[in-house]
PDB file of N, CA and C in Angstrom:
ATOM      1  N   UNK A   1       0.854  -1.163   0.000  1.00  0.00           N
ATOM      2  CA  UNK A   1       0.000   0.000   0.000  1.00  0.00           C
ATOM      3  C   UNK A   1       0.912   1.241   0.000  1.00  0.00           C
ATOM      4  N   UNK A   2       0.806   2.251  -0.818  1.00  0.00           N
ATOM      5  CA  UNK A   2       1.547   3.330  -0.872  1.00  0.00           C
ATOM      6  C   UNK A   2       0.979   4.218   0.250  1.00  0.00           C
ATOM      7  N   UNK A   3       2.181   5.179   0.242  1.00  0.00           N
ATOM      8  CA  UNK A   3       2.385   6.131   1.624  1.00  0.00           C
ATOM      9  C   UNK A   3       0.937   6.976   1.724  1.00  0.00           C
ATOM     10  N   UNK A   4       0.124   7.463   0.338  1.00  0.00           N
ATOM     11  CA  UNK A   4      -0.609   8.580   0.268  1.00  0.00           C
ATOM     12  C   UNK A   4      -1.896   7.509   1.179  1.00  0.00           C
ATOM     13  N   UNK A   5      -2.441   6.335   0.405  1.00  0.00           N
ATOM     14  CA  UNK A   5      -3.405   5.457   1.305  1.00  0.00           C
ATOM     15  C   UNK A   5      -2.967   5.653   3.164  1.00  0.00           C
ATOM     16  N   UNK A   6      -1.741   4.946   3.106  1.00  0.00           N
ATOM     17  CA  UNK A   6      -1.641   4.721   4.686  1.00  0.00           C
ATOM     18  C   UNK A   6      -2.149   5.684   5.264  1.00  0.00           C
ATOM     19  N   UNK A   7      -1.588   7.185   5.048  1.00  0.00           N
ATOM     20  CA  UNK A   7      -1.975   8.149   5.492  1.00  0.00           C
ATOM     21  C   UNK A   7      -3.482   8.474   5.818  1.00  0.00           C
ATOM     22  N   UNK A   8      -3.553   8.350   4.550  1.00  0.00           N
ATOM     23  CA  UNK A   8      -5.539   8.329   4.140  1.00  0.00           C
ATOM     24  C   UNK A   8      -6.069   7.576   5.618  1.00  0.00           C
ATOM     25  N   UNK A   9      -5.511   6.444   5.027  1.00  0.00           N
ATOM     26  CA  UNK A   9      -6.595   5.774   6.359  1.00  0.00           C
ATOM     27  C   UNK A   9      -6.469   6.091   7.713  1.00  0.00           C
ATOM     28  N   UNK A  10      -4.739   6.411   8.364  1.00  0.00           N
ATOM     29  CA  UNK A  10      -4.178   6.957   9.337  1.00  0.00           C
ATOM     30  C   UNK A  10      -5.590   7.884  10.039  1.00  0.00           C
ATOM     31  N   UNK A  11      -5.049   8.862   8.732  1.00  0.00           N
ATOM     32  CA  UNK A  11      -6.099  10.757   9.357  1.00  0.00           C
ATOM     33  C   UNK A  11      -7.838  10.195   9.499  1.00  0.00           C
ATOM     34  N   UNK A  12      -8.233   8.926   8.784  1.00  0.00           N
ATOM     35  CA  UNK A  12      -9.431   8.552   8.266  1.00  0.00           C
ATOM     36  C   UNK A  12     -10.234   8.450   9.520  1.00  0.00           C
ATOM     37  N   UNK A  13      -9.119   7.231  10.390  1.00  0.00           N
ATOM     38  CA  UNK A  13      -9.443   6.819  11.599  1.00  0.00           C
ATOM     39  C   UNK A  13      -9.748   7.650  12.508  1.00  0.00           C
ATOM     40  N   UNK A  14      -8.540   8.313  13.196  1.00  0.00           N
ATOM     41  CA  UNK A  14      -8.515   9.426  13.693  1.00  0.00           C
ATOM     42  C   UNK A  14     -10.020  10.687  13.811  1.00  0.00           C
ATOM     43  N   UNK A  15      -9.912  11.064  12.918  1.00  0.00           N
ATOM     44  CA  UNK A  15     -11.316  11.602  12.594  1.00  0.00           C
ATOM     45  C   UNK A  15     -12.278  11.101  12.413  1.00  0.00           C
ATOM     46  N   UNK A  16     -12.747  10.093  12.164  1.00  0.00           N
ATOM     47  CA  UNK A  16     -14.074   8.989  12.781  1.00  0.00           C
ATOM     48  C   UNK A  16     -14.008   8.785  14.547  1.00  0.00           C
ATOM     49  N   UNK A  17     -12.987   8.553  14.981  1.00  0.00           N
ATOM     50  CA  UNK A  17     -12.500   8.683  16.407  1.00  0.00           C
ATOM     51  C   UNK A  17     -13.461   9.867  17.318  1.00  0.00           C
ATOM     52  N   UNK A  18     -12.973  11.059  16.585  1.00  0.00           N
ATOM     53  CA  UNK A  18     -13.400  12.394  17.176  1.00  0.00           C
ATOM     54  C   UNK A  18     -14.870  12.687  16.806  1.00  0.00           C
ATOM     55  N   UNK A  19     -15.453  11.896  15.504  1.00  0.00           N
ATOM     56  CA  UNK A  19     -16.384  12.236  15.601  1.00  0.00           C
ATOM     57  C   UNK A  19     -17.717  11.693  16.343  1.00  0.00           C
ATOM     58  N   UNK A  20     -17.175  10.197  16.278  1.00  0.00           N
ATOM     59  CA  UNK A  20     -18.093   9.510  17.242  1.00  0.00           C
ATOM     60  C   UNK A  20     -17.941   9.707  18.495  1.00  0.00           C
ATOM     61  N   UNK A  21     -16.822  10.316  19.674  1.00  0.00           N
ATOM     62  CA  UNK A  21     -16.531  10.295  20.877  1.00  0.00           C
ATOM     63  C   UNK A  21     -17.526  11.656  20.737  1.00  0.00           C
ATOM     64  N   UNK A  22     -17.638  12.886  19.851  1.00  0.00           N
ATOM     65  CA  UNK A  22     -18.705  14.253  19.604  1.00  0.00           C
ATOM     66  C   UNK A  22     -20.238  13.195  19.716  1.00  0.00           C
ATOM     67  N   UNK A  23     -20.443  12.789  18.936  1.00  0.00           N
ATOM     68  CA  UNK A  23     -21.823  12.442  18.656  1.00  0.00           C
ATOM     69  C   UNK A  23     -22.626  11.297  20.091  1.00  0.00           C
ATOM     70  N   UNK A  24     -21.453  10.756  20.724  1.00  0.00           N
ATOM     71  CA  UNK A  24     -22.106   9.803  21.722  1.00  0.00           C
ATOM     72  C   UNK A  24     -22.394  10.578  22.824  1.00  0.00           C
ATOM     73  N   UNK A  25     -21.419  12.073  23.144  1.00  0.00           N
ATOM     74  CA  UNK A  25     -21.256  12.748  24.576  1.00  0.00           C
ATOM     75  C   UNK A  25     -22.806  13.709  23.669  1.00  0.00           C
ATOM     76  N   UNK A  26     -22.641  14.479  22.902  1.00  0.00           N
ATOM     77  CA  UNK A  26     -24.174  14.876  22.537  1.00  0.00           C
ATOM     78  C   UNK A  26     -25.437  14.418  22.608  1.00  0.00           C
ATOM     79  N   UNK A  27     -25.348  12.876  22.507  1.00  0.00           N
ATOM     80  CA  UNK A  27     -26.709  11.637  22.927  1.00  0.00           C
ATOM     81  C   UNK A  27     -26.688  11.638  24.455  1.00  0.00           C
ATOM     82  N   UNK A  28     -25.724  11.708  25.003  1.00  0.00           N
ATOM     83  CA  UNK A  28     -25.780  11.027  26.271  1.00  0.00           C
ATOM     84  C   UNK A  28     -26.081  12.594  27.265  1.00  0.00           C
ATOM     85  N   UNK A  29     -25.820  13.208  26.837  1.00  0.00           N
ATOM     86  CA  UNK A  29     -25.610  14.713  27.278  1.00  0.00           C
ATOM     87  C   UNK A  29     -27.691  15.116  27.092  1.00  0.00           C
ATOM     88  N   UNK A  30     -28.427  14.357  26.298  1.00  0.00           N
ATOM     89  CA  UNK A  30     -29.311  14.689  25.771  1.00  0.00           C
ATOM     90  C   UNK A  30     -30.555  13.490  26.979  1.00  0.00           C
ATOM     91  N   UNK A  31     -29.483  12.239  27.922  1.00  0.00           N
ATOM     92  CA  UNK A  31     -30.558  11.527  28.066  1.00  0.00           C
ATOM     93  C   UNK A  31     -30.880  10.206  27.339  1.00  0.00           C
ATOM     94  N   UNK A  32     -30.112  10.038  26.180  1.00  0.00           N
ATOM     95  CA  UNK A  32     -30.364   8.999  24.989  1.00  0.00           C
ATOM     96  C   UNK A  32     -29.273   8.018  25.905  1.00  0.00           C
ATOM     97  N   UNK A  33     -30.323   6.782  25.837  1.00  0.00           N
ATOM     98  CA  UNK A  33     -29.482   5.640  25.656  1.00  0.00           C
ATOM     99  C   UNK A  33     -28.391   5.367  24.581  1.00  0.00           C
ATOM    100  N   UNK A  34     -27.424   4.878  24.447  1.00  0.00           N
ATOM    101  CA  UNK A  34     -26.483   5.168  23.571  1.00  0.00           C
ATOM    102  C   UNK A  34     -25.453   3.938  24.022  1.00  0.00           C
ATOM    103  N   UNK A  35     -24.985   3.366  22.917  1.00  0.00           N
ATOM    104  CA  UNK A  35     -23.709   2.421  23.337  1.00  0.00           C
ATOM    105  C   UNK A  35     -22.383   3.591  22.943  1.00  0.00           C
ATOM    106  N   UNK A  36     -21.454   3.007  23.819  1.00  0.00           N
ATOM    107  CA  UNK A  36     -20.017   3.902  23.369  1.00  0.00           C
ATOM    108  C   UNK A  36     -19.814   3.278  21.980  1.00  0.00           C
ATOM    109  N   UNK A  37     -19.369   4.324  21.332  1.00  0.00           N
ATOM    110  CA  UNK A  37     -18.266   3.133  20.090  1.00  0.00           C
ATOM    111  C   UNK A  37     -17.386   3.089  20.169  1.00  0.00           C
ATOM    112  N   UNK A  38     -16.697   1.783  19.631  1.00  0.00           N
ATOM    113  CA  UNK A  38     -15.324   1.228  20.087  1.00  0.00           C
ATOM    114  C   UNK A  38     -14.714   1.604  18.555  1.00  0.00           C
ATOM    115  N   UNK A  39     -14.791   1.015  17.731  1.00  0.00           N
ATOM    116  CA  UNK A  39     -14.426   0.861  16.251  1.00  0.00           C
ATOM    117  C   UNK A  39     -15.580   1.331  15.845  1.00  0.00           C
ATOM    118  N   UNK A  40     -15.579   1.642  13.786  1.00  0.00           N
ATOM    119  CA  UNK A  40     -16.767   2.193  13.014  1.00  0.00           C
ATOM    120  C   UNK A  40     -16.660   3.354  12.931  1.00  0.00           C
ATOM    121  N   UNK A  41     -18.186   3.748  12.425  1.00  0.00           N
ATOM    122  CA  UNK A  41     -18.650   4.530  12.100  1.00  0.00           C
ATOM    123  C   UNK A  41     -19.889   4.978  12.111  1.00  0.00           C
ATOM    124  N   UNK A  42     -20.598   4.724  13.126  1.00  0.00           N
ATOM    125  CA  UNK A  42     -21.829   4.419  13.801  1.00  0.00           C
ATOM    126  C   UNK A  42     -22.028   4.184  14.955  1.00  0.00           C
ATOM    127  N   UNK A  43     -23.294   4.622  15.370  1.00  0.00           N
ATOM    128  CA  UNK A  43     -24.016   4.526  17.032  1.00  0.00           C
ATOM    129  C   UNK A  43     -25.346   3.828  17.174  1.00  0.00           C
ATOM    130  N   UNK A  44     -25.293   2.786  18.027  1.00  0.00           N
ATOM    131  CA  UNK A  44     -26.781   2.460  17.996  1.00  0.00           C
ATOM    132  C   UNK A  44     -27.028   3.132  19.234  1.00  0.00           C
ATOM    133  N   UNK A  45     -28.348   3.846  19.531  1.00  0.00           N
ATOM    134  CA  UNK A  45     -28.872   4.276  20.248  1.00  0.00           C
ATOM    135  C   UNK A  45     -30.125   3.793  20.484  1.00  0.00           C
ATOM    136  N   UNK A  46     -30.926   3.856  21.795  1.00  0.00           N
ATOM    137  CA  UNK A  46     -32.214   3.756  22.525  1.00  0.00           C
ATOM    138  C   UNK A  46     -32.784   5.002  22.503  1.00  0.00           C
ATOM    139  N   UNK A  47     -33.965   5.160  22.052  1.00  0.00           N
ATOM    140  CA  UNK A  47     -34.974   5.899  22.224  1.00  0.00           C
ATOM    141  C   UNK A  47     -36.606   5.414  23.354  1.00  0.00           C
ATOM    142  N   UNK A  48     -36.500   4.218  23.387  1.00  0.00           N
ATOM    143  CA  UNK A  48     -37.780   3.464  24.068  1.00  0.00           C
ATOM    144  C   UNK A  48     -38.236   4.341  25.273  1.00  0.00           C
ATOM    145  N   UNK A  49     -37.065   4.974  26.135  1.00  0.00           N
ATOM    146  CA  UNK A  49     -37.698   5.105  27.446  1.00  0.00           C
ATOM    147  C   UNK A  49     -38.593   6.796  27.102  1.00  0.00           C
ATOM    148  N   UNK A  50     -37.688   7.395  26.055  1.00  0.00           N
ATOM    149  CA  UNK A  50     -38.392   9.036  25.843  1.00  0.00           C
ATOM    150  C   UNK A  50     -39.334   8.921  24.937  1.00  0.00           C
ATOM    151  N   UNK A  51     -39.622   7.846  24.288  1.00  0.00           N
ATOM    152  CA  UNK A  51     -40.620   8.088  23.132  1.00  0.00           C
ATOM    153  C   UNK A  51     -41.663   6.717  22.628  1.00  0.00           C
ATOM    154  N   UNK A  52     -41.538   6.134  23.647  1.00  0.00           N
ATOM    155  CA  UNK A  52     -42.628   4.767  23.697  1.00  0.00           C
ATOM    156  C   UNK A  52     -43.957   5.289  23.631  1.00  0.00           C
ATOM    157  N   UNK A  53     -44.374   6.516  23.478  1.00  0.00           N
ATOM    158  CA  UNK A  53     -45.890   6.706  23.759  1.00  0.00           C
ATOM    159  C   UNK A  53     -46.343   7.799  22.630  1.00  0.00           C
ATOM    160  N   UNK A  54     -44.796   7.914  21.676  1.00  0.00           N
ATOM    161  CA  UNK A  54     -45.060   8.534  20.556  1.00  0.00           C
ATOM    162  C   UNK A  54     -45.006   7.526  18.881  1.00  0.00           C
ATOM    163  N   UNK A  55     -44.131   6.477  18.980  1.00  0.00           N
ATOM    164  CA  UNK A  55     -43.788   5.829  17.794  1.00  0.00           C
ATOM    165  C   UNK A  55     -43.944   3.963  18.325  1.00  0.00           C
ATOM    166  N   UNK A  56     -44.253   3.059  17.813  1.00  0.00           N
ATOM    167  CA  UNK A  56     -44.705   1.839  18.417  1.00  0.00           C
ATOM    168  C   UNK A  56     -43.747   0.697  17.636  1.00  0.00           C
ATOM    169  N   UNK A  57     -42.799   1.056  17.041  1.00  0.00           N
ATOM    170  CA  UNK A  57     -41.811   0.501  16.488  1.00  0.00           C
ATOM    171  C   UNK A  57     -40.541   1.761  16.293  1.00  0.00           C
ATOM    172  N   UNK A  58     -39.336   0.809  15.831  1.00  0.00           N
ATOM    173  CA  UNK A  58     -38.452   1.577  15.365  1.00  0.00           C
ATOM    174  C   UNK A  58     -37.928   1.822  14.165  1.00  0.00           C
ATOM    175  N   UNK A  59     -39.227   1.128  13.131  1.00  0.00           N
ATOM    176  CA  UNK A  59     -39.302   1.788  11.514  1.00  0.00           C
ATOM    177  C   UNK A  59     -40.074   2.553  11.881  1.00  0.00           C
ATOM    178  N   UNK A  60     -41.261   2.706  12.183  1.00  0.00           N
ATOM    179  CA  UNK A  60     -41.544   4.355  12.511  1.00  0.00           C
ATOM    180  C   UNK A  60     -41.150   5.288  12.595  1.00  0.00           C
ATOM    181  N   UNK A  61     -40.442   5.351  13.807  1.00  0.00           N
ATOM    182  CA  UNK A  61     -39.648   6.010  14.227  1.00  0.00           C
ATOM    183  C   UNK A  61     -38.734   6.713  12.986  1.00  0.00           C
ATOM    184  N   UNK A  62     -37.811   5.702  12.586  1.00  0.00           N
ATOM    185  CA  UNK A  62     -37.280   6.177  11.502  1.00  0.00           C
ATOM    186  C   UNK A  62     -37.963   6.450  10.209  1.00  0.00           C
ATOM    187  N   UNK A  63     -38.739   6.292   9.660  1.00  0.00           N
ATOM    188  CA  UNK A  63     -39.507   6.594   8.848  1.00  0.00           C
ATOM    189  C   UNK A  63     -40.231   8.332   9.123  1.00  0.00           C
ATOM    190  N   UNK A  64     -40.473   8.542  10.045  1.00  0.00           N
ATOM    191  CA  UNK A  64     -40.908   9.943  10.676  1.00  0.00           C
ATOM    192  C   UNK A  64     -39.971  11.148  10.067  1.00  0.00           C
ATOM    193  N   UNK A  65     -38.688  10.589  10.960  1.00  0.00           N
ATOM    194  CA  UNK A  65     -36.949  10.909  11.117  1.00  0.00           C
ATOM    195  C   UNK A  65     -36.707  11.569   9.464  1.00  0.00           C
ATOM    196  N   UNK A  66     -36.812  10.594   9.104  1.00  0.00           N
ATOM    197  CA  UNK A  66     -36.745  11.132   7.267  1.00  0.00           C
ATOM    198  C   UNK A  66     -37.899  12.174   6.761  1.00  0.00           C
ATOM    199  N   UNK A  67     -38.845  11.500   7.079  1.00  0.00           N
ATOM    200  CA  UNK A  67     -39.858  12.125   6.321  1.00  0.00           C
ATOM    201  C   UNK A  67     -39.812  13.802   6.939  1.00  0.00           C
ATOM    202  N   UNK A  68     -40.162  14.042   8.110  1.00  0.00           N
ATOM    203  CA  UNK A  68     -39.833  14.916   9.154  1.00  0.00           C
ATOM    204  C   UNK A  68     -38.907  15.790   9.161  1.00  0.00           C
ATOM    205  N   UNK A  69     -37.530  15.757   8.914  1.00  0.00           N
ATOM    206  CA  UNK A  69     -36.304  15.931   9.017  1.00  0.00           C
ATOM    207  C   UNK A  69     -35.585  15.600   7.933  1.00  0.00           C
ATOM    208  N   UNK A  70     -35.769  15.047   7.063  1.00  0.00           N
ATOM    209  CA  UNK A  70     -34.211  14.277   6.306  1.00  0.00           C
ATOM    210  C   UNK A  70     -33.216  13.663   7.062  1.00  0.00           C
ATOM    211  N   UNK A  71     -33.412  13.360   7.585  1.00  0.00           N
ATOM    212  CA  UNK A  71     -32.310  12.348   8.491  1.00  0.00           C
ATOM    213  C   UNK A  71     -32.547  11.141   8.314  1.00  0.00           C
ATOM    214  N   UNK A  72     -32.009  10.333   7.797  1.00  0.00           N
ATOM    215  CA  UNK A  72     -31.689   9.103   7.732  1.00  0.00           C
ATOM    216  C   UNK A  72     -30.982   8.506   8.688  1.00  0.00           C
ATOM    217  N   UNK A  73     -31.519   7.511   9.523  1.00  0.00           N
ATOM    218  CA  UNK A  73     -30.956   6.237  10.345  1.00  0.00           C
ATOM    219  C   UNK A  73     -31.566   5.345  10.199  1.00  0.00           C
ATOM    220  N   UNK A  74     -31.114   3.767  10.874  1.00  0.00           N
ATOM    221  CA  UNK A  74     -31.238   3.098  10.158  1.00  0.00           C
ATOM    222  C   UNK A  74     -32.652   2.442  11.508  1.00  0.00           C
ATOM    223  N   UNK A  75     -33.537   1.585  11.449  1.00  0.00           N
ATOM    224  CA  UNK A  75     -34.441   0.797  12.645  1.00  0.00           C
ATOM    225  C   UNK A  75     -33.619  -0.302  13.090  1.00  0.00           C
ATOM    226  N   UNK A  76     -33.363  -0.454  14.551  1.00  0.00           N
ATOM    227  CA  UNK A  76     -32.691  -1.233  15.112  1.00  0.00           C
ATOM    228  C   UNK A  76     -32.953  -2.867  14.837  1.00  0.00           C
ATOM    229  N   UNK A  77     -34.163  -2.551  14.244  1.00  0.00           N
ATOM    230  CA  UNK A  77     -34.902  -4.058  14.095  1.00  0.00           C
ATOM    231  C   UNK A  77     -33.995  -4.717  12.446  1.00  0.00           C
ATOM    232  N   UNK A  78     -34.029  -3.875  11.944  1.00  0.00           N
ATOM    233  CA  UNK A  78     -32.544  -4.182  10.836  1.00  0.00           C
ATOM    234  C   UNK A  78     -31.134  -5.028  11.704  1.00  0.00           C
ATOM    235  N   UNK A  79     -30.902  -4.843  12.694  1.00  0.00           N
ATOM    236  CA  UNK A  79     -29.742  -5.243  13.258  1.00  0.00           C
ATOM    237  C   UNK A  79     -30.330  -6.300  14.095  1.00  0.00           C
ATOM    238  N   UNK A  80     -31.411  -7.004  14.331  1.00  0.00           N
ATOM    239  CA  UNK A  80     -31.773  -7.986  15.254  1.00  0.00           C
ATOM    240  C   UNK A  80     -32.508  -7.765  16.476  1.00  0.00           C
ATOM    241  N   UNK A  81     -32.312  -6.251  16.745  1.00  0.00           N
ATOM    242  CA  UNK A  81     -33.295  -5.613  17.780  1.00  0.00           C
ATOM    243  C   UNK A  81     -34.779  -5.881  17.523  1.00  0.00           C
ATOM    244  N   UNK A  82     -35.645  -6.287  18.450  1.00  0.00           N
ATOM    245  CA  UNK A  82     -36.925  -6.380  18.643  1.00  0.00           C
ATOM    246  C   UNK A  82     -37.475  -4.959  18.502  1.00  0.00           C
ATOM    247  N   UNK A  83     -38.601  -5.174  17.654  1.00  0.00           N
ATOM    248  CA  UNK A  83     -39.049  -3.644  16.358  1.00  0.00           C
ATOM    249  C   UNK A  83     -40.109  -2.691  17.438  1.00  0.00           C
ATOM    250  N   UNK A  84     -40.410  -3.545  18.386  1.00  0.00           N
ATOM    251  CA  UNK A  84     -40.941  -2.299  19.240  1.00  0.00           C
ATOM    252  C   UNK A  84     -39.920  -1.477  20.261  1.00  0.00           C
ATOM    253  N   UNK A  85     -38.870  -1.840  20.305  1.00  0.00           N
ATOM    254  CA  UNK A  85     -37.627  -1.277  20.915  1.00  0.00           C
ATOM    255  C   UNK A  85     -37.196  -0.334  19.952  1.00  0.00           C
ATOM    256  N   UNK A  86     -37.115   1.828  20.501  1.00  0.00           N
ATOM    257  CA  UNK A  86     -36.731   2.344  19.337  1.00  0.00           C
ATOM    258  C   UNK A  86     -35.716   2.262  19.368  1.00  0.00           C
ATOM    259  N   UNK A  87     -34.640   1.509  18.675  1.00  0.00           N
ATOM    260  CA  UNK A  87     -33.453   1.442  18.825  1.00  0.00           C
ATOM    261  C   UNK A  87     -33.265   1.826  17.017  1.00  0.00           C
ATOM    262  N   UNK A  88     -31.794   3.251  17.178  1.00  0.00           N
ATOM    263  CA  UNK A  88     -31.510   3.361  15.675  1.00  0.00           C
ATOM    264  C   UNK A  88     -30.605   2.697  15.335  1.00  0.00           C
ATOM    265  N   UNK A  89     -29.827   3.023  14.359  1.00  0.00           N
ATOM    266  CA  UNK A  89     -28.414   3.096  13.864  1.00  0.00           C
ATOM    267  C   UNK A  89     -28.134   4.400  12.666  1.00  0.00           C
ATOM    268  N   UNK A  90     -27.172   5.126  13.659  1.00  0.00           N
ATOM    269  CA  UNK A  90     -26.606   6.536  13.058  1.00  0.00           C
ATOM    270  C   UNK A  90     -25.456   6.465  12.138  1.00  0.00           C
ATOM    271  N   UNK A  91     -25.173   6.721  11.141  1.00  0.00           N
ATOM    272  CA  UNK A  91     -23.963   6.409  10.316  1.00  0.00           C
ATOM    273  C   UNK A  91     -23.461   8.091  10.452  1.00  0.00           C
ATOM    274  N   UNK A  92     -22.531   8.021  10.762  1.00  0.00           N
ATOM    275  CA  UNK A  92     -21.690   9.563  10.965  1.00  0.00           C
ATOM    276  C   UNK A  92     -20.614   9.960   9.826  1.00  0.00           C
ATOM    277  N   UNK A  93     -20.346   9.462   8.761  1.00  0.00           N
ATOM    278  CA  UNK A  93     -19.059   9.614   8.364  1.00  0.00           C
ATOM    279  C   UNK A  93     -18.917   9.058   6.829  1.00  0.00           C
ATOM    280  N   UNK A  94     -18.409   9.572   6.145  1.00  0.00           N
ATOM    281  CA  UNK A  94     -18.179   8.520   4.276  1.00  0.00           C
ATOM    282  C   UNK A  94     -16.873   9.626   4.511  1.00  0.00           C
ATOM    283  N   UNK A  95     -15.942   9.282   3.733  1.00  0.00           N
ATOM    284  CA  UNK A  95     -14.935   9.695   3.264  1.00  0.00           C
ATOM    285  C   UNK A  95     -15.167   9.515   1.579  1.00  0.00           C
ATOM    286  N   UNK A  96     -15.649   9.028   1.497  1.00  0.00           N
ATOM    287  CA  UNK A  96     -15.306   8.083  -0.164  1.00  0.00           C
ATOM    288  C   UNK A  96     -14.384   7.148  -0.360  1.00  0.00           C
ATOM    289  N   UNK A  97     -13.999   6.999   1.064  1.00  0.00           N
ATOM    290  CA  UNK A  97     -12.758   5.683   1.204  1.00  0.00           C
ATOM    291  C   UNK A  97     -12.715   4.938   0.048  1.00  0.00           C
ATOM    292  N   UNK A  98     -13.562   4.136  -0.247  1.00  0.00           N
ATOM    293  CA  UNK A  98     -13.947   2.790  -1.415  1.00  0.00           C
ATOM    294  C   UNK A  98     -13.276   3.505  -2.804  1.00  0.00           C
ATOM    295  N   UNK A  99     -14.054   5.093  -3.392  1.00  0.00           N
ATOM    296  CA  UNK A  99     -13.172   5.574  -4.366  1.00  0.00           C
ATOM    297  C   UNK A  99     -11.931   5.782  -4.051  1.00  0.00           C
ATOM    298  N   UNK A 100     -10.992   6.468  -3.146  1.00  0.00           N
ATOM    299  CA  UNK A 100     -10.041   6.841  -3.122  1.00  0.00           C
ATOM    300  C   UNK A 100      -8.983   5.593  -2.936  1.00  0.00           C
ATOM    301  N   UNK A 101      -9.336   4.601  -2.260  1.00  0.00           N
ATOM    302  CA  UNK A 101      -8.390   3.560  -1.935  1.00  0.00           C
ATOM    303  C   UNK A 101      -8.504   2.469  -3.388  1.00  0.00           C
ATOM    304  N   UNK A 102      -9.543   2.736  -4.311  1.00  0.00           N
ATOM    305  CA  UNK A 102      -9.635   2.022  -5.553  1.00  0.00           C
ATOM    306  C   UNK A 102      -8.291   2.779  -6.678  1.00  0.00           C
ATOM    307  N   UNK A 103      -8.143   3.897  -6.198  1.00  0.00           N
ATOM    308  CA  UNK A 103      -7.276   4.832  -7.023  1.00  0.00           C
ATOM    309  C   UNK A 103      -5.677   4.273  -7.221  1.00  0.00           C
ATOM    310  N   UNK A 104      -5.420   4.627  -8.486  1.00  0.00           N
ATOM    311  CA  UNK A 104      -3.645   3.751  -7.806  1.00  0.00           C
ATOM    312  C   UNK A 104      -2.474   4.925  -8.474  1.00  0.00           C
TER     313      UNK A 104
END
C-alpha cells in the first residue's frame, strides 16, 4: 500500500475517532441511551424510554426521522433488535474511502 493510502486511512481513523466520541457525549448529554463506540462509524442508540408513547416501532420512528427531518438512520430491528424497541443506527461519516483507496 503506498504512503498517500496509509496516510488516508491513518487521518481517516482518527477523525471517525473524534467524531463519534462528539456524537455519543451529545446523545448522552441529551438523556439517549447510547452504546459507546469502540471501532466504526456508527451509534446504535435507545430511544424506548423518551418516546414509547409517541412511535410503536423503530421503523416508525425512523420513517418519521426522514420524512420529518431528512435524516436518515437506520431501525434497530434491521440489526436484530426487537421492532418495538426504538433502537436506531446513526452512520456519521463517508470519506469516499472505497473511491479513493480504488485509485492507484
Amino acid at each position: 500500500m503506498n504512503r498517500v493510502k496509509v496516510n488516508f486511512l491513518k487521518y481517516s481513523k482518527k477523525i471517525s475517532k473524534l467524531i463519534a466520541d462528539f456524537c455519543y457525549k451529545k446523545l448522552k448529554t441529551n438523556n439517549i441511551e447510547v452504546a459507546r463506540p469502540d471501532k466504526g462509524f456508527y451509534i446504535l442508540s435507545d430511544l424506548t424510554n423518551l418516546l414509547k408513547d409517541k412511535f410503536k416501532s423503530s421503523v416508525e420512528l425512523c420513517s418519521s426521522w426522514l420524512k420529518d427531518t431528512e435524516v436518515a438512520v437506520l431501525p434497530g430491528s434491521g440489526f436484530g433488535f426487537d421492532i418495538e424497541k426504538l433502537i436506531f443506527r446513526l452512520r456519521f461519516i463517508d470519506f469516499e474511502s472505497g473511491q479513493f483507496l480504488n485509485c492507484s
